[in-house]
C-alpha atoms as a PDB file:
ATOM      1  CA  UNK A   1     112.619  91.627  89.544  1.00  0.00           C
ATOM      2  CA  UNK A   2     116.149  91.196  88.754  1.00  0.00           C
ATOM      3  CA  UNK A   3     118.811  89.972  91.860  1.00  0.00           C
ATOM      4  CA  UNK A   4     122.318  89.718  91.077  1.00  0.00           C
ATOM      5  CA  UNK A   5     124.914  88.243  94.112  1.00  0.00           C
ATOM      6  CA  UNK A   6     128.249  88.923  94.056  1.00  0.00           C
ATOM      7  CA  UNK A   7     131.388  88.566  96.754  1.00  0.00           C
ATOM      8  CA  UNK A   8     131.609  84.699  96.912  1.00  0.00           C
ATOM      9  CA  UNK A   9     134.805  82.724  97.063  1.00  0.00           C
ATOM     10  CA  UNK A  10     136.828  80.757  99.035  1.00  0.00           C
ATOM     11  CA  UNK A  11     138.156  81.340 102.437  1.00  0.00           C
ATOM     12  CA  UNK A  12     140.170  79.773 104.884  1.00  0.00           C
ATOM     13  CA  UNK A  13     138.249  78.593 108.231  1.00  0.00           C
ATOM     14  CA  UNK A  14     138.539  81.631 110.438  1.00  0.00           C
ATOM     15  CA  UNK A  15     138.380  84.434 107.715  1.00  0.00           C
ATOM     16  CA  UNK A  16     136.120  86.820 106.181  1.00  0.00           C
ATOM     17  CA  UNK A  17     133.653  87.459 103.150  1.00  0.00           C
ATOM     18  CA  UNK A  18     131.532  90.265 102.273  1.00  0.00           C
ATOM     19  CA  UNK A  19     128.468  89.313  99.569  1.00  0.00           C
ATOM     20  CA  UNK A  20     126.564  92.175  97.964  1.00  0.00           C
ATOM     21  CA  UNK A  21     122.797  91.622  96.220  1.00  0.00           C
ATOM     22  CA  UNK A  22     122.108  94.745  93.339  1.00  0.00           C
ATOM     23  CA  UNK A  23     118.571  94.614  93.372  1.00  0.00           C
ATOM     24  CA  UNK A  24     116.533  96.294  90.388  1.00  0.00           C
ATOM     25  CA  UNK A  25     112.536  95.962  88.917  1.00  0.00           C
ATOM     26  CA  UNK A  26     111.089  96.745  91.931  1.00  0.00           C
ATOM     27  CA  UNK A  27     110.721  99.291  94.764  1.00  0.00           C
ATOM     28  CA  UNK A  28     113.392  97.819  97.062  1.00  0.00           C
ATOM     29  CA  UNK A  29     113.316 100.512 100.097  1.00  0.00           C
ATOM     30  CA  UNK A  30     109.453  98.654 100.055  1.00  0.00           C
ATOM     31  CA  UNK A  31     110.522  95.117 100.697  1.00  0.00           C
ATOM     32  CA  UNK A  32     112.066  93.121 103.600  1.00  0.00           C
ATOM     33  CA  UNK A  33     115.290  91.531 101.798  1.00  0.00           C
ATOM     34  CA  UNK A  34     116.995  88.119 103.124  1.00  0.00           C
ATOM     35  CA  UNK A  35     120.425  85.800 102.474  1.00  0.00           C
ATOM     36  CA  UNK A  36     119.544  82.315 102.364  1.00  0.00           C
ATOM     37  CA  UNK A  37     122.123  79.601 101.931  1.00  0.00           C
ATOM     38  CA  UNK A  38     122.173  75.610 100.588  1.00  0.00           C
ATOM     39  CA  UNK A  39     124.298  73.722 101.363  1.00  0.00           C
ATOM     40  CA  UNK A  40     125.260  70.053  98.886  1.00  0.00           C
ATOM     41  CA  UNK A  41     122.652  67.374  99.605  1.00  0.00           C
ATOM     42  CA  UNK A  42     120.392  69.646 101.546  1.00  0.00           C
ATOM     43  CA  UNK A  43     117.672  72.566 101.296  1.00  0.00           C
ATOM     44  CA  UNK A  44     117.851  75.891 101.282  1.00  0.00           C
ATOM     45  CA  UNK A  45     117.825  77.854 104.400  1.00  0.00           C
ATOM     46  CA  UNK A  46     117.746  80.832 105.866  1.00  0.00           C
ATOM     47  CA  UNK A  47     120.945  82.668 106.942  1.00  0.00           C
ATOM     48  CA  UNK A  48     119.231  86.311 107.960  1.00  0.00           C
ATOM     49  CA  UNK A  49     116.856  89.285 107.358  1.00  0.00           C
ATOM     50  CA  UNK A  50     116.239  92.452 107.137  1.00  0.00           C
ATOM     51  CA  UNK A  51     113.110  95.240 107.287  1.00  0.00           C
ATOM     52  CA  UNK A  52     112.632  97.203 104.865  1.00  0.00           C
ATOM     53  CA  UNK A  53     113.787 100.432 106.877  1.00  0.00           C
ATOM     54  CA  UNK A  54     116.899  98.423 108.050  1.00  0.00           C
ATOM     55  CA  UNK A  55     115.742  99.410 111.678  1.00  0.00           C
ATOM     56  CA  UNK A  56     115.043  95.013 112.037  1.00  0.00           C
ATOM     57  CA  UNK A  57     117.375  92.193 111.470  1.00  0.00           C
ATOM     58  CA  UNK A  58     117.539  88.407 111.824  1.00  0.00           C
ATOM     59  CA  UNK A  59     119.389  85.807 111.864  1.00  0.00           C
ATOM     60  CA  UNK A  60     119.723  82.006 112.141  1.00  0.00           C
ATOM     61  CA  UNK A  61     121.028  80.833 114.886  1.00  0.00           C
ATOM     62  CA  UNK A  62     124.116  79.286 113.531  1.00  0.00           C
ATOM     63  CA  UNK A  63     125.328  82.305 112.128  1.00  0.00           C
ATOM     64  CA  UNK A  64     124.186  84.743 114.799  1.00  0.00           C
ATOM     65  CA  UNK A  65     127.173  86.736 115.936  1.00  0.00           C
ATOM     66  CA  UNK A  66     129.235  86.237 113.043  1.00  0.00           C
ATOM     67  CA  UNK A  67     127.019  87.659 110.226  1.00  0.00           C
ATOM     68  CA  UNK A  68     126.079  91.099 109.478  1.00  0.00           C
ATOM     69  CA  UNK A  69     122.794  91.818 107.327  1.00  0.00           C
ATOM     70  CA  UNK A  70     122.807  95.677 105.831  1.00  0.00           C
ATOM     71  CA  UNK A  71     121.361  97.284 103.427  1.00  0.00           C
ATOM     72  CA  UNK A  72     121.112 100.795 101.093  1.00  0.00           C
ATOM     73  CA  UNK A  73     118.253 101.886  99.714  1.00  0.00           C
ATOM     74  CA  UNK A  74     119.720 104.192  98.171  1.00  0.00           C
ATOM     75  CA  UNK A  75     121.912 101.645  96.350  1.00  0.00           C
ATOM     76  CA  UNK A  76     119.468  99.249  96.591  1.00  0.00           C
ATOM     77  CA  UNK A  77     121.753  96.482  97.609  1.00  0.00           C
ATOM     78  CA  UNK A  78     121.666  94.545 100.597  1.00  0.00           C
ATOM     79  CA  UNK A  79     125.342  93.073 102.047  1.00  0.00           C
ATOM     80  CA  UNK A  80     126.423  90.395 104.700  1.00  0.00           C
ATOM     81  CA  UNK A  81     128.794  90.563 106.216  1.00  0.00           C
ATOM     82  CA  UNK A  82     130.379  86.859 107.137  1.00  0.00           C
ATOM     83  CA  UNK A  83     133.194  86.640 109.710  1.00  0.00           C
ATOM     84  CA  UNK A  84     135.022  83.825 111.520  1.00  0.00           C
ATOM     85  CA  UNK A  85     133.810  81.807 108.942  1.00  0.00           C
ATOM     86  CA  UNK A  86     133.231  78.280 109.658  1.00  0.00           C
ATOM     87  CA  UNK A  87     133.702  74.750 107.106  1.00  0.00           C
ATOM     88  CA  UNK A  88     129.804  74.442 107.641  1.00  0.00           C
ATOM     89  CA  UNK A  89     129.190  77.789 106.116  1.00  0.00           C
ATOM     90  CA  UNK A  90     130.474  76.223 102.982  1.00  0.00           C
ATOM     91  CA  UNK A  91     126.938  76.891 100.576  1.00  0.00           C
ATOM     92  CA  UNK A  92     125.401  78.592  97.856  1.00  0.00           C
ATOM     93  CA  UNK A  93     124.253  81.968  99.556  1.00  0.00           C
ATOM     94  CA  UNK A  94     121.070  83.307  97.330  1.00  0.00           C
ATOM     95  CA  UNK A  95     119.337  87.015  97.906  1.00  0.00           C
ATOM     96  CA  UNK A  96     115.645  86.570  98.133  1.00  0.00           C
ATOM     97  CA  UNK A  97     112.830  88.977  98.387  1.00  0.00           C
ATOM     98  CA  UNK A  98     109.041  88.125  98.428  1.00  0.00           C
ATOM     99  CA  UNK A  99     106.904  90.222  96.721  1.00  0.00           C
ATOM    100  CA  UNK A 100     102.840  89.519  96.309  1.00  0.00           C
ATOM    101  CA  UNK A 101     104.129  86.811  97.608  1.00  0.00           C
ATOM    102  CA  UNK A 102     106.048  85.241  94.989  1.00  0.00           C
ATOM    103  CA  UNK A 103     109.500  84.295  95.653  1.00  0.00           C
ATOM    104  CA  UNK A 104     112.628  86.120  93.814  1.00  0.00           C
ATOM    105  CA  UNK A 105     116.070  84.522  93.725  1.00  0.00           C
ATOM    106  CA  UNK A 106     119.260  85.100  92.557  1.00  0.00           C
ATOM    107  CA  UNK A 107     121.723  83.390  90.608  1.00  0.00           C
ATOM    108  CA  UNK A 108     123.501  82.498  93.775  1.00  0.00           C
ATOM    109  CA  UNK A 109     127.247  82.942  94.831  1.00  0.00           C
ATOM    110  CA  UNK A 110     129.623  79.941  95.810  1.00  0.00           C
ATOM    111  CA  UNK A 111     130.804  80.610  99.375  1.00  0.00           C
ATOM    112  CA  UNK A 112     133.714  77.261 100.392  1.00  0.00           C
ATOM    113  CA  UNK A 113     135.633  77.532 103.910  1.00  0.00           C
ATOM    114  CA  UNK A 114     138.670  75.691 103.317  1.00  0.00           C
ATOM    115  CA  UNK A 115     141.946  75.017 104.705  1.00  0.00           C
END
C-alpha cells in the first residue's frame, strides 16, 4: 500500500487549498478512504470520509461546510477540497485507508493558514 499527498502549502486565513492522495498496492474502488489532520502538540484527528462508492461522506464537525471529500476510482485518488480556511486548520493533513484492519498513512502534507 503506497499513499502519496500532495497540494499542501500556505494560505492566507480566508483562502483555499485543494490536497490530492495517489493511492496504489491495493484495490482502492474497495476501500473507504479518509483525510486526517495533526495539528503541533496534539494527536491526529479526523478531518472526513468517504465510502468506497463515493455515494457517503463525513466530516468533523469543525470542518463541516468548508471541506469537500471526493474521490476517483478511476484515478484512484481521493481530494479535499478546503475553503475559507481557518488559522486552526493549520496541520499536517495525512490520507489513511484501513485495510484488514491495519492502518496506511501517508507521508503527510504541511497545510499553515497565515496572514
Amino acid at each position: 500500500v503506497h499513499l502519496v499527498e500532495s497540494g499542501g502549502g500556505l494560505v492566507q486565513p480566508g483562502g483555499s487549498l485543494r490536497l490530492s492522495c495517489a493511492a496504489s498496492g491495493f484495490t482502492f474502488s474497495d476501500y473507504v478512504m479518509s483525510w486526517y489532520r495533526q495539528a503541533p502538540g496534539k494527536g491526529r484527528d479526523l478531518v472526513a470520509g468517504i465510502s468506497n462508492t463515493g455515494g457517503v461522506t463525513n466530516y468533523a464537525g469543525a470542518v463541516k461546510g468548508r471541506f469537500t471529500i471526493s474521490r476517483d476510482n478511476g484515478k484512484n485518488t481521493v481530494t479535499l477540497q478546503m475553503n475559507n480556511l481557518k488559522p486552526e486548520d493549520t496541520a499536517v493533513y495525512y490520507c489513511n485507508v484501513r485495510r484488514f484492519s491495519i492502518e496506511y498513512w501517508g507521508q503527510g502534507t504541511q497545510v499553515t493558514v497565515s496572514s
